[in-house]
C-alpha atoms as a PDB file:
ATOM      1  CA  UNK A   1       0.000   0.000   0.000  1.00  0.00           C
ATOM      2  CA  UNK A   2       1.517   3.405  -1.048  1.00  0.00           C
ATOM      3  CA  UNK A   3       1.371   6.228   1.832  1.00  0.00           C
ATOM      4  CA  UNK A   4      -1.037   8.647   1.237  1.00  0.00           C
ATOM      5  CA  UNK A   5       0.704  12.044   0.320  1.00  0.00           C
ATOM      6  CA  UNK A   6      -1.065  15.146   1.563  1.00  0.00           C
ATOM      7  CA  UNK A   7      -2.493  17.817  -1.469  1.00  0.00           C
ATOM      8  CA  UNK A   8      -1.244  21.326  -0.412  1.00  0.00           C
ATOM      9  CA  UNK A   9      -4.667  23.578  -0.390  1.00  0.00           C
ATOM     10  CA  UNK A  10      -4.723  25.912  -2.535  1.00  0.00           C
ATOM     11  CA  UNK A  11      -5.887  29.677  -1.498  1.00  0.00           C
ATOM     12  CA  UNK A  12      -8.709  31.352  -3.949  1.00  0.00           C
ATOM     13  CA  UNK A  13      -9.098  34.933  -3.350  1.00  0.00           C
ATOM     14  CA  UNK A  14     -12.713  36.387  -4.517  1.00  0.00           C
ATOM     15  CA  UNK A  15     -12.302  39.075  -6.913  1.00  0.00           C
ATOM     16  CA  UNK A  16     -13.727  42.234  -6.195  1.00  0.00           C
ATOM     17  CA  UNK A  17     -15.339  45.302  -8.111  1.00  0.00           C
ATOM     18  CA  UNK A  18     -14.473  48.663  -8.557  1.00  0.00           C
ATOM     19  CA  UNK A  19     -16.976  49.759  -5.800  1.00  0.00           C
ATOM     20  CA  UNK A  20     -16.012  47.212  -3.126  1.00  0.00           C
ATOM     21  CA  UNK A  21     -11.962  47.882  -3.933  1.00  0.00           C
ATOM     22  CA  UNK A  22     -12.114  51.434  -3.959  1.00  0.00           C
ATOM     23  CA  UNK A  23     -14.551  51.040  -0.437  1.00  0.00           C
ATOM     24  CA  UNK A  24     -11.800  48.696   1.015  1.00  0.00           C
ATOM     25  CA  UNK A  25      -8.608  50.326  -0.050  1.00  0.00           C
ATOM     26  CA  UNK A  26      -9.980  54.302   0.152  1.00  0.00           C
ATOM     27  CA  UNK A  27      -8.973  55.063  -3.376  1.00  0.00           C
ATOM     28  CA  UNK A  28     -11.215  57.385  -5.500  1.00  0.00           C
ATOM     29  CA  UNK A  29     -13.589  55.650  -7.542  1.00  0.00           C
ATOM     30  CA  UNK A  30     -12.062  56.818 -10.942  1.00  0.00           C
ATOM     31  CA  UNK A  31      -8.675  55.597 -10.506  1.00  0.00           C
ATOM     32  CA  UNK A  32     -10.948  52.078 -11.095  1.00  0.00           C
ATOM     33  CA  UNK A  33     -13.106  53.001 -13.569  1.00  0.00           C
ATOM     34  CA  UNK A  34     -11.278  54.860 -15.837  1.00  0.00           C
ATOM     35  CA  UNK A  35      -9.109  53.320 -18.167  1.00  0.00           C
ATOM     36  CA  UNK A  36      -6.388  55.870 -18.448  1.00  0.00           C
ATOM     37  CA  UNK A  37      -6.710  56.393 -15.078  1.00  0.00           C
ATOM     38  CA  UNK A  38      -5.664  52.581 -14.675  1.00  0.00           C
ATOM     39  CA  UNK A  39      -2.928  52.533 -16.943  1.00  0.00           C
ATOM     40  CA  UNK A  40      -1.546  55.638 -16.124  1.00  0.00           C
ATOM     41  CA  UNK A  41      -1.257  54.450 -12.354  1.00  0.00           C
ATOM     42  CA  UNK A  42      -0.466  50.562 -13.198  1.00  0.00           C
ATOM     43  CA  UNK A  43      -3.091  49.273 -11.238  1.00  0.00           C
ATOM     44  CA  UNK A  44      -3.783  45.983 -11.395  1.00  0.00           C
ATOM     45  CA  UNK A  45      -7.293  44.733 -12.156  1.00  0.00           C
ATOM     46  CA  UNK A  46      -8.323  41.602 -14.694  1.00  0.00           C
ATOM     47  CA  UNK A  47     -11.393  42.187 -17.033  1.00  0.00           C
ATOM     48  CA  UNK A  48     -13.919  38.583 -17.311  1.00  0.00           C
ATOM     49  CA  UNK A  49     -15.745  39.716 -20.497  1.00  0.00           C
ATOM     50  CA  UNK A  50     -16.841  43.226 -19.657  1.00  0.00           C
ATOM     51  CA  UNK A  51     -16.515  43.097 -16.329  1.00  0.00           C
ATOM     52  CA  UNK A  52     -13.732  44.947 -14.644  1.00  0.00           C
ATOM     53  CA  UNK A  53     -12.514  42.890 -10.926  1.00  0.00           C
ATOM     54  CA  UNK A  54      -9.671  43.201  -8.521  1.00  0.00           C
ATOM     55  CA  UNK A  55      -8.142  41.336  -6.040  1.00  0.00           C
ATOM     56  CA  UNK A  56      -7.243  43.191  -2.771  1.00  0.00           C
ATOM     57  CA  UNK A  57      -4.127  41.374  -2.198  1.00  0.00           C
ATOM     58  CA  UNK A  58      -2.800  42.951  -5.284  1.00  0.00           C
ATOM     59  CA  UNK A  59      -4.431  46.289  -4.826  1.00  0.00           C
ATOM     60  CA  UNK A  60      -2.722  46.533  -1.414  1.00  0.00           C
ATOM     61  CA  UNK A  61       0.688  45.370  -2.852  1.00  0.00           C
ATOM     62  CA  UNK A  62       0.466  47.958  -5.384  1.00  0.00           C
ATOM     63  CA  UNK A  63      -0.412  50.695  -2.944  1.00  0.00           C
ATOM     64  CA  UNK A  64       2.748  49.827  -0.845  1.00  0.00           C
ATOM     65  CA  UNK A  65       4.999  50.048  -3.884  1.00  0.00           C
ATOM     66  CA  UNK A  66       3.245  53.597  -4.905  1.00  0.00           C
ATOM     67  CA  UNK A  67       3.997  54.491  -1.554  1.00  0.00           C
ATOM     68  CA  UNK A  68       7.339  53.454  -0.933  1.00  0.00           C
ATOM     69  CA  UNK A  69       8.615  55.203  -4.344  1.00  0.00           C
ATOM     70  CA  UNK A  70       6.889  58.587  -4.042  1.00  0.00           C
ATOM     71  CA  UNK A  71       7.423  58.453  -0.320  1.00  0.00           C
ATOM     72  CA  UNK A  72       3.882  59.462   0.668  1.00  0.00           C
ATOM     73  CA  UNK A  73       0.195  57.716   0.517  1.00  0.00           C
ATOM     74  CA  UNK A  74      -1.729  57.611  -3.113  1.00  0.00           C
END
């Protein structure tokens, strides 16, 4: 009988929309929604057919490095 190896769990986060993530991470509401707004900033967000999501983890990662390089908050 072979041992039974564990399956390491894997970690979904829910994707989020423009409302919720700029809610959650108190960023204006146009940075989301607009489109050179979003590439002017490098924020990342993934579009599933038309609809525009986040995820927070990256949001928050992305904030940090904004941040850390202009040396004040977004």
């Amino acid at each position: 009988m072979k041992p039974i190896k564990p399956q390491p769990t894997v970690v979904r986060e829910p994707f989020v929309d423009a409302g919720e993530a700029a809610f959650t991470m108190n960023l204006p509401m146009y940075y989301l929604t607009n489109a050179r707004q979003r590439a002017k900033l490098r924020i990342p967000h993934y579009r599933i057919g038309r609809m525009l999501r986040f995820k927070l983890s990256e949001l928050s990662a992305w904030q940090q490095m904004k941040s850390s390089a202009e040396g004040g908050s977004v």
